[in-house]
PDB file of N, CA and C in Angstrom:
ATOM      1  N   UNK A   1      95.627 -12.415  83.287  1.00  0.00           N
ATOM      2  CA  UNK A   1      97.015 -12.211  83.680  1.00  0.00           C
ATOM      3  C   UNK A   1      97.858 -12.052  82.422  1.00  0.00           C
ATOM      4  N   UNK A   2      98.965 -11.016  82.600  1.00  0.00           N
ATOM      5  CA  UNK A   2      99.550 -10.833  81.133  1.00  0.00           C
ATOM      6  C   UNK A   2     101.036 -11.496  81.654  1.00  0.00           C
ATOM      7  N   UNK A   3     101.380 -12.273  80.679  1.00  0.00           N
ATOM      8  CA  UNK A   3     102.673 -13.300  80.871  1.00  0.00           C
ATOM      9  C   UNK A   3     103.741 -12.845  79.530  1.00  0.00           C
ATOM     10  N   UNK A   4     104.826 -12.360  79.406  1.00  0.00           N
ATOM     11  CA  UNK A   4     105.918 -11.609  78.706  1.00  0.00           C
ATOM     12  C   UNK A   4     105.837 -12.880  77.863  1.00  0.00           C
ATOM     13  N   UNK A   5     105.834 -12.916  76.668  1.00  0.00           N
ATOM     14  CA  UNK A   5     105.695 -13.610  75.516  1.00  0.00           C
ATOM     15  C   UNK A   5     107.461 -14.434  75.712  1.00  0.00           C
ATOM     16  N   UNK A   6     108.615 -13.946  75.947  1.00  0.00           N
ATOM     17  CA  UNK A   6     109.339 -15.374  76.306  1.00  0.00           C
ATOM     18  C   UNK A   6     109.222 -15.960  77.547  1.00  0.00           C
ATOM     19  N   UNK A   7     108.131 -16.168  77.922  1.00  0.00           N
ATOM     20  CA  UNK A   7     107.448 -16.847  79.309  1.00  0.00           C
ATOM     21  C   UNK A   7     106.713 -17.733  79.060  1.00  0.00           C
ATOM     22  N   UNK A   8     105.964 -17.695  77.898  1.00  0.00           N
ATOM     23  CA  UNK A   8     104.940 -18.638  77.057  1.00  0.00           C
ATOM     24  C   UNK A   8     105.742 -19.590  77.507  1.00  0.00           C
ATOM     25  N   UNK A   9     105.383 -21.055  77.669  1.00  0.00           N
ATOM     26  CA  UNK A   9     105.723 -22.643  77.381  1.00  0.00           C
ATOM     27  C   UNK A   9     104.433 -23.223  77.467  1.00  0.00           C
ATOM     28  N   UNK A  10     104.987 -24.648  76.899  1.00  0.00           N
ATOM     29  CA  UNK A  10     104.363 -25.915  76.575  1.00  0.00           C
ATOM     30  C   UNK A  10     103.396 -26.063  77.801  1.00  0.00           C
ATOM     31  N   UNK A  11     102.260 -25.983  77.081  1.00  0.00           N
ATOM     32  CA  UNK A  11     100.753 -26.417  78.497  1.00  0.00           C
ATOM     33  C   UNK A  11     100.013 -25.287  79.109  1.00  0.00           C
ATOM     34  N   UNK A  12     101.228 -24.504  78.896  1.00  0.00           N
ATOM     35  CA  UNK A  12      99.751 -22.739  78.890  1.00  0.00           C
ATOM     36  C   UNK A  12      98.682 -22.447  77.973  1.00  0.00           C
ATOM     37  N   UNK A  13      97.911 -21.589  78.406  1.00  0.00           N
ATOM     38  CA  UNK A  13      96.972 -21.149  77.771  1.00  0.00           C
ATOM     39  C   UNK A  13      97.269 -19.929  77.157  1.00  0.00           C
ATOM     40  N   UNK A  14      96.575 -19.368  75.918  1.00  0.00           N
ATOM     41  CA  UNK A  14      96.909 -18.095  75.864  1.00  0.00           C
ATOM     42  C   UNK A  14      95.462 -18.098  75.090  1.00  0.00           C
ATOM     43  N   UNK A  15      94.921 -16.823  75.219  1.00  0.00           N
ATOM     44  CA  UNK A  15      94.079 -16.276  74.003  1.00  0.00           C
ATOM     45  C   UNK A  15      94.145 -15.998  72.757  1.00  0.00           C
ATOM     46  N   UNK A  16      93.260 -16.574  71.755  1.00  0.00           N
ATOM     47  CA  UNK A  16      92.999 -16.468  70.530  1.00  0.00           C
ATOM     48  C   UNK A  16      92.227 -14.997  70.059  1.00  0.00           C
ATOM     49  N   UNK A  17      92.506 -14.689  68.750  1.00  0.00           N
ATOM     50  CA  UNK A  17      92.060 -14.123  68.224  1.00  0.00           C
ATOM     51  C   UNK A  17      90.554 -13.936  68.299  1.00  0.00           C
ATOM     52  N   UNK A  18      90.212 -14.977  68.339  1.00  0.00           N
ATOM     53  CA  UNK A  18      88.732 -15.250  68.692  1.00  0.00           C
ATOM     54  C   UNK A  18      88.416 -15.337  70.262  1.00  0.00           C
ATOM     55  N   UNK A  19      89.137 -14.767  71.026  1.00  0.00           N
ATOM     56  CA  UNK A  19      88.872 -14.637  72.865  1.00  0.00           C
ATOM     57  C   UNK A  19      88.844 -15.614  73.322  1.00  0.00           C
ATOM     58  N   UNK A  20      88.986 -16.990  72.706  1.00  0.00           N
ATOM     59  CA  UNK A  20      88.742 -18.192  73.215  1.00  0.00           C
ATOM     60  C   UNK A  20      90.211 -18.440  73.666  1.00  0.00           C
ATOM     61  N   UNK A  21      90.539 -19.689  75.025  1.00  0.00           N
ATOM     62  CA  UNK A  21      91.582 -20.199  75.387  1.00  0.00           C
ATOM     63  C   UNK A  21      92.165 -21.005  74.497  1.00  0.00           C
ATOM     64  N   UNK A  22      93.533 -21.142  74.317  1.00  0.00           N
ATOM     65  CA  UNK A  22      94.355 -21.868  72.813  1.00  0.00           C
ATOM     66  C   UNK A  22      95.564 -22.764  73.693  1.00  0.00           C
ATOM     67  N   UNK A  23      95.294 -23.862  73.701  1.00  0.00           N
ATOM     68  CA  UNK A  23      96.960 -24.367  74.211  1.00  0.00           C
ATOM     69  C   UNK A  23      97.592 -24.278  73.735  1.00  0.00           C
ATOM     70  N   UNK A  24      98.942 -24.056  74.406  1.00  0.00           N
ATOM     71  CA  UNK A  24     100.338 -23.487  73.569  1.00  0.00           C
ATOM     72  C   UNK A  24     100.738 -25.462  73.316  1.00  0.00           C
ATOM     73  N   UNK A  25     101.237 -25.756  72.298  1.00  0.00           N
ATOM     74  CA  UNK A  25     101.840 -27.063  72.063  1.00  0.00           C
ATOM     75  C   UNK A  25     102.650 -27.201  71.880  1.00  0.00           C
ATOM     76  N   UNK A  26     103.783 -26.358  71.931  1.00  0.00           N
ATOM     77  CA  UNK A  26     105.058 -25.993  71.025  1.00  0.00           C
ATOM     78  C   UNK A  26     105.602 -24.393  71.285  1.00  0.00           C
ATOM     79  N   UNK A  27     106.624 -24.649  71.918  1.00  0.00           N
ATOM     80  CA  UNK A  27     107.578 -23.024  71.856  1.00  0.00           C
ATOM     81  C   UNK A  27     108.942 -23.438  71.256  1.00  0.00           C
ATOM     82  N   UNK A  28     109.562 -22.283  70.563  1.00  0.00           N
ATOM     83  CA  UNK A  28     111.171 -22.496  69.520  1.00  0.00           C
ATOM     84  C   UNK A  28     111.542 -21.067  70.038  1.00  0.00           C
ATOM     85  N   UNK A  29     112.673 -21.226  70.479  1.00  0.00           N
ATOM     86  CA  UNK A  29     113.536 -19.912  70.419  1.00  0.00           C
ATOM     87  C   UNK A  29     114.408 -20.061  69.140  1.00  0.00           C
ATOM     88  N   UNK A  30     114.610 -19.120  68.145  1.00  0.00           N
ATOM     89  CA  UNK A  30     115.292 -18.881  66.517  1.00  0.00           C
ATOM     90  C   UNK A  30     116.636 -17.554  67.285  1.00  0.00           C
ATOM     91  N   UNK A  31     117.911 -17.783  66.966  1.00  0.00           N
ATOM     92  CA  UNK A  31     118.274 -16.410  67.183  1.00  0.00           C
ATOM     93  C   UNK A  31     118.321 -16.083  65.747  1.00  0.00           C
ATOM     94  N   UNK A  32     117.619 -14.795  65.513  1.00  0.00           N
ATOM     95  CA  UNK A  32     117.924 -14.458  64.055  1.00  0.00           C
ATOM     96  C   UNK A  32     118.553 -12.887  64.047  1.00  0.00           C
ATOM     97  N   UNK A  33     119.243 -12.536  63.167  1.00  0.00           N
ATOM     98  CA  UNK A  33     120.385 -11.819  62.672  1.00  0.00           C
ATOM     99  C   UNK A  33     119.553 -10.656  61.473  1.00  0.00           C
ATOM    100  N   UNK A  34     119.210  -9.320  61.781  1.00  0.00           N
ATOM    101  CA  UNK A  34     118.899  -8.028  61.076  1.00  0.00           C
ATOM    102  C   UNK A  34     117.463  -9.190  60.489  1.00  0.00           C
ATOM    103  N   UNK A  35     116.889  -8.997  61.816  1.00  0.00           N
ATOM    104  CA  UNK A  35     115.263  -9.221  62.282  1.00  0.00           C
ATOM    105  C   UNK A  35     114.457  -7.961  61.135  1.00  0.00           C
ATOM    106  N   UNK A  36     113.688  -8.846  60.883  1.00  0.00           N
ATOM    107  CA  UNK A  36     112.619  -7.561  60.239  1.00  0.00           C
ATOM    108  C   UNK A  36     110.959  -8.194  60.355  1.00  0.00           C
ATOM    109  N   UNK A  37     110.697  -7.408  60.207  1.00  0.00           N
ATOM    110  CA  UNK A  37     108.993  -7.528  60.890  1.00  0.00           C
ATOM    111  C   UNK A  37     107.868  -7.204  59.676  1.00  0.00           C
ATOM    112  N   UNK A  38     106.753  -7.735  59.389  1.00  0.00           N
ATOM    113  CA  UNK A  38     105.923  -7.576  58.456  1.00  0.00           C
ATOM    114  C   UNK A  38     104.361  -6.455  58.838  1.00  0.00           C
ATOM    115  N   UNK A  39     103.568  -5.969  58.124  1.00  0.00           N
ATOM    116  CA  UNK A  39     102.974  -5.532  59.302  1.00  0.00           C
ATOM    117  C   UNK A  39     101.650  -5.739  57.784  1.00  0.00           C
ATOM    118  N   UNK A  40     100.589  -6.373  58.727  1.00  0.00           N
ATOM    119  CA  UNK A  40      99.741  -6.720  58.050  1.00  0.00           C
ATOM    120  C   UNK A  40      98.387  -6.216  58.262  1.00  0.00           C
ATOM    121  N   UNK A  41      97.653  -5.665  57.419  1.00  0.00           N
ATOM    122  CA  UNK A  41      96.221  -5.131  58.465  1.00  0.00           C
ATOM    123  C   UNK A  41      95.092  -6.214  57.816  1.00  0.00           C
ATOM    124  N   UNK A  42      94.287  -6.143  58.725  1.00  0.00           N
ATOM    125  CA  UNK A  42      92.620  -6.972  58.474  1.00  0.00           C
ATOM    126  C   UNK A  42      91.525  -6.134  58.398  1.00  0.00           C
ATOM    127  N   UNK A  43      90.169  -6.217  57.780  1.00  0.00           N
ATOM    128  CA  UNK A  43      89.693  -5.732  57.791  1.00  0.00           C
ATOM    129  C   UNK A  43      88.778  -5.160  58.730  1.00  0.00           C
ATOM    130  N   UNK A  44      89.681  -5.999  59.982  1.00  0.00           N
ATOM    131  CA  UNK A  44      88.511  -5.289  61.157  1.00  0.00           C
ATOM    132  C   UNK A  44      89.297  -4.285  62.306  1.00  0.00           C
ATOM    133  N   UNK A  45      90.367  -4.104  61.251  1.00  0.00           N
ATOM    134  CA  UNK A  45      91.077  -3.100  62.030  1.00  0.00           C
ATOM    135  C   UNK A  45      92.329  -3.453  62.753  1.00  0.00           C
ATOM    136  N   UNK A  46      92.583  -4.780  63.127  1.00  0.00           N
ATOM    137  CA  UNK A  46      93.944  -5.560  63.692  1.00  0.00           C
ATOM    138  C   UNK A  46      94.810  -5.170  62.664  1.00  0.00           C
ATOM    139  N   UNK A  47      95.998  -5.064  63.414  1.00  0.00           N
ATOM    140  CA  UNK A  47      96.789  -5.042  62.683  1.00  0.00           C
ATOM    141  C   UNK A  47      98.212  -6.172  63.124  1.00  0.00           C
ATOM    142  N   UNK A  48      98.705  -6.686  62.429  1.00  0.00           N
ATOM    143  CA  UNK A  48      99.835  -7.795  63.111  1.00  0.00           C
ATOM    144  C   UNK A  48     101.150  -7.292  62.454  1.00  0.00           C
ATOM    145  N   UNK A  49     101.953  -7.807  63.255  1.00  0.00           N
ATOM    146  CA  UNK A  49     103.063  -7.183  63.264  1.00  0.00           C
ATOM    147  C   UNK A  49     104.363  -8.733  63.672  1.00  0.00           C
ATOM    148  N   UNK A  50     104.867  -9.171  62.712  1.00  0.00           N
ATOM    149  CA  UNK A  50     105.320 -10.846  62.792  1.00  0.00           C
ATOM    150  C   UNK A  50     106.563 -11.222  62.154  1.00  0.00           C
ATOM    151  N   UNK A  51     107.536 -11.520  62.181  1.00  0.00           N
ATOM    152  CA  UNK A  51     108.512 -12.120  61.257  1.00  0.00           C
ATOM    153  C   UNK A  51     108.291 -13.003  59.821  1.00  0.00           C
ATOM    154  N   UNK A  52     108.547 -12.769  58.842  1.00  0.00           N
ATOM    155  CA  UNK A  52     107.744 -13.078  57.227  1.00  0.00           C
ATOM    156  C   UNK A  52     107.881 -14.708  57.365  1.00  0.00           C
ATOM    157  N   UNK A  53     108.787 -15.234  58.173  1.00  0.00           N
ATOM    158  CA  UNK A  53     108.995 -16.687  58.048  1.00  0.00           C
ATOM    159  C   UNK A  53     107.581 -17.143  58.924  1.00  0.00           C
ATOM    160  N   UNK A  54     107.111 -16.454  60.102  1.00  0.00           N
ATOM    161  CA  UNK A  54     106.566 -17.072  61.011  1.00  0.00           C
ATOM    162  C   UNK A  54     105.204 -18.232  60.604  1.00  0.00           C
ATOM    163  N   UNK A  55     105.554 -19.601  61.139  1.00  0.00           N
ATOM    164  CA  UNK A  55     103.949 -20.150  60.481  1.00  0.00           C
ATOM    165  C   UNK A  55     102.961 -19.741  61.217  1.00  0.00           C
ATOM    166  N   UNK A  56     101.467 -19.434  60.626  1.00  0.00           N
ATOM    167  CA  UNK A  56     100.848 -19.057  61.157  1.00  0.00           C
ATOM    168  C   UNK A  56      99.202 -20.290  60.516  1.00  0.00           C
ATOM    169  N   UNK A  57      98.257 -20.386  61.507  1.00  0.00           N
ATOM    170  CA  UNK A  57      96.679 -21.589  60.618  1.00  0.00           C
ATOM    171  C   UNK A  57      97.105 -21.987  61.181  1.00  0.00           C
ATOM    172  N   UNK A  58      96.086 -22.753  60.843  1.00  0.00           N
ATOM    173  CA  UNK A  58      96.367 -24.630  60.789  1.00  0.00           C
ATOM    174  C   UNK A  58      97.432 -25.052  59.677  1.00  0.00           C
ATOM    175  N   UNK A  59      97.405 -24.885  58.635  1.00  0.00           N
ATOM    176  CA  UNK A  59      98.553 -25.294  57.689  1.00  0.00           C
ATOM    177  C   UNK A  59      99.632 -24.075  57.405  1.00  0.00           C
ATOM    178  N   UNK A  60     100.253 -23.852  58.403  1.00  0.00           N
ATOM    179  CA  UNK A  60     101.483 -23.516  58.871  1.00  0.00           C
ATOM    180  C   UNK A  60     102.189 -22.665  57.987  1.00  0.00           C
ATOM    181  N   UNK A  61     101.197 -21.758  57.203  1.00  0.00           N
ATOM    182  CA  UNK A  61     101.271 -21.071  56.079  1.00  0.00           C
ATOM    183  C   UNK A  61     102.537 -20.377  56.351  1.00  0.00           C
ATOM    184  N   UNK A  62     103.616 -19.445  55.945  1.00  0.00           N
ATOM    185  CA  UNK A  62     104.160 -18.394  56.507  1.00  0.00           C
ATOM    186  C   UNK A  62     104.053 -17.261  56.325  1.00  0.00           C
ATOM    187  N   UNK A  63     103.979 -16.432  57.096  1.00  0.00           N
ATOM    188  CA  UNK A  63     103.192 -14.911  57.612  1.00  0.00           C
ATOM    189  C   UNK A  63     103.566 -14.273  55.804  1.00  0.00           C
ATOM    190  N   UNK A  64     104.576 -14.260  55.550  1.00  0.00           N
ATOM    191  CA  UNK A  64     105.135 -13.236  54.031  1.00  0.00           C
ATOM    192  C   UNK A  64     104.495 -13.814  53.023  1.00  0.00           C
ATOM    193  N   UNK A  65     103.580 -15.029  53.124  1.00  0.00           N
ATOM    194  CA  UNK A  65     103.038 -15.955  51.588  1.00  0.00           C
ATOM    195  C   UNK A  65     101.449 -14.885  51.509  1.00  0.00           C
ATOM    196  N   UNK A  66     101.140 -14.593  52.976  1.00  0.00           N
ATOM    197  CA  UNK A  66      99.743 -13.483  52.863  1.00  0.00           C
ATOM    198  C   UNK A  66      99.894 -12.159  51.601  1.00  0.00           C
ATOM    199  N   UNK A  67      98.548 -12.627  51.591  1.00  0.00           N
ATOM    200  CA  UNK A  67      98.412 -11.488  50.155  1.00  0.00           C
ATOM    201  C   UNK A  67      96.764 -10.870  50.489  1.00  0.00           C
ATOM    202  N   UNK A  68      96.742  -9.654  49.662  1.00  0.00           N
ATOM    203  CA  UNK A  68      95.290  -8.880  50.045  1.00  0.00           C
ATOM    204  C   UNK A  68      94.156  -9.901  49.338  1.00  0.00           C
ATOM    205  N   UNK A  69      93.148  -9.849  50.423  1.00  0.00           N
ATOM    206  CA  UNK A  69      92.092 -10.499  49.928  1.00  0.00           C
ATOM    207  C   UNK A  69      92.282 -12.488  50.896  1.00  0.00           C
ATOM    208  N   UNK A  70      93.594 -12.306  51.515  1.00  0.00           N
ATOM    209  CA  UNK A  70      93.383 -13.907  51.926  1.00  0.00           C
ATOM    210  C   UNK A  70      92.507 -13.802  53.558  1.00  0.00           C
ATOM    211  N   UNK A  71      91.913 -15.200  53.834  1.00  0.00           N
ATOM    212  CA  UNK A  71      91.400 -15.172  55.125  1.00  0.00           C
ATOM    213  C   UNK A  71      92.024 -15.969  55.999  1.00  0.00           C
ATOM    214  N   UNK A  72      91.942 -14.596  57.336  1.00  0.00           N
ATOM    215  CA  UNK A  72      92.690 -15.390  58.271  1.00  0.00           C
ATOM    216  C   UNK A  72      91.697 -15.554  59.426  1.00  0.00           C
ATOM    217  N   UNK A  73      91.572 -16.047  59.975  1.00  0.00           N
ATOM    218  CA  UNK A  73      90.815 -16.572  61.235  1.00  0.00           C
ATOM    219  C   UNK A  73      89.386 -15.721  60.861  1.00  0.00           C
ATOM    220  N   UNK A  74      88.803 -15.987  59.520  1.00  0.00           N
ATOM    221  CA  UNK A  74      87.353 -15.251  59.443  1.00  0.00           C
ATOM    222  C   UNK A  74      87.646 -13.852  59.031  1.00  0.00           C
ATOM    223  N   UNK A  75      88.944 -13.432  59.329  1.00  0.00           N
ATOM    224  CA  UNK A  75      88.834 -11.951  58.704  1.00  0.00           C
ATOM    225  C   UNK A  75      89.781 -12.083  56.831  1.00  0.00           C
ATOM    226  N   UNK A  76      89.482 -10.633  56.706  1.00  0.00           N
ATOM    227  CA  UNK A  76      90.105 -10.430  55.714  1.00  0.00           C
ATOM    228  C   UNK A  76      91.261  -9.617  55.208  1.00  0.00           C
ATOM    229  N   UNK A  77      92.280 -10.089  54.590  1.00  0.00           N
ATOM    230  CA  UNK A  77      94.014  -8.968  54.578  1.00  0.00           C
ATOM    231  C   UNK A  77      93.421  -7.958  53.830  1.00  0.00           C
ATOM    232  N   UNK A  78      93.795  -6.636  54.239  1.00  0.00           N
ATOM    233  CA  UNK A  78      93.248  -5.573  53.368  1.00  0.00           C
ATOM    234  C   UNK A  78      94.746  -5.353  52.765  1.00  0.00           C
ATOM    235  N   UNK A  79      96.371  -5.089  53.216  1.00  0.00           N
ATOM    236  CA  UNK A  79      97.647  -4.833  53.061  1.00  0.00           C
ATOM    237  C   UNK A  79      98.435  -5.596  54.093  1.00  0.00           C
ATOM    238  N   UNK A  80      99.576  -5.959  52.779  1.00  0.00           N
ATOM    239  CA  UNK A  80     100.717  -6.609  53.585  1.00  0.00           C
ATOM    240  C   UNK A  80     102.229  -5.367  53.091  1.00  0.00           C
TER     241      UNK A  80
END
């Protein structure tokens, strides 16, 4: 079932990168002001597309600290 991403809340499931089920633990609405978006590719062809602040891991890295060559969930940044 596809659920509009401001629908997400606390206790859903959503899919991982890895196809596996992920509990959501935490939703934040930010209003932010001349939004801009990062667009990052992996080496397996994904490409993400995220706000530079966004945390992303386990240690809550933020999306703009990625650089070529880091690993994210097993893959690898080819360009940020």
């Amino acid at each position: 079932m596809n659920v509009e991403l401001e629908n997400i809340k606390k206790g859903d499931y959503v899919i991982s990168t890895h196809g596996e089920p992920s509990l959501v633990v935490k939703t934040t609405k930010v209003r932010v002001y001349n939004h801009k978006v990062l667009e990052v590719k992996l080496n397996d062809g994904t490409i993400l597309e995220i706000s530079p602040g966004h945390p992303i891991g386990p240690n809550s890295i933020k999306f703009d600290s990625l650089k070529k060559g880091f690993k994210l969930d097993g893959r690898t940044v080819e360009s940020v």
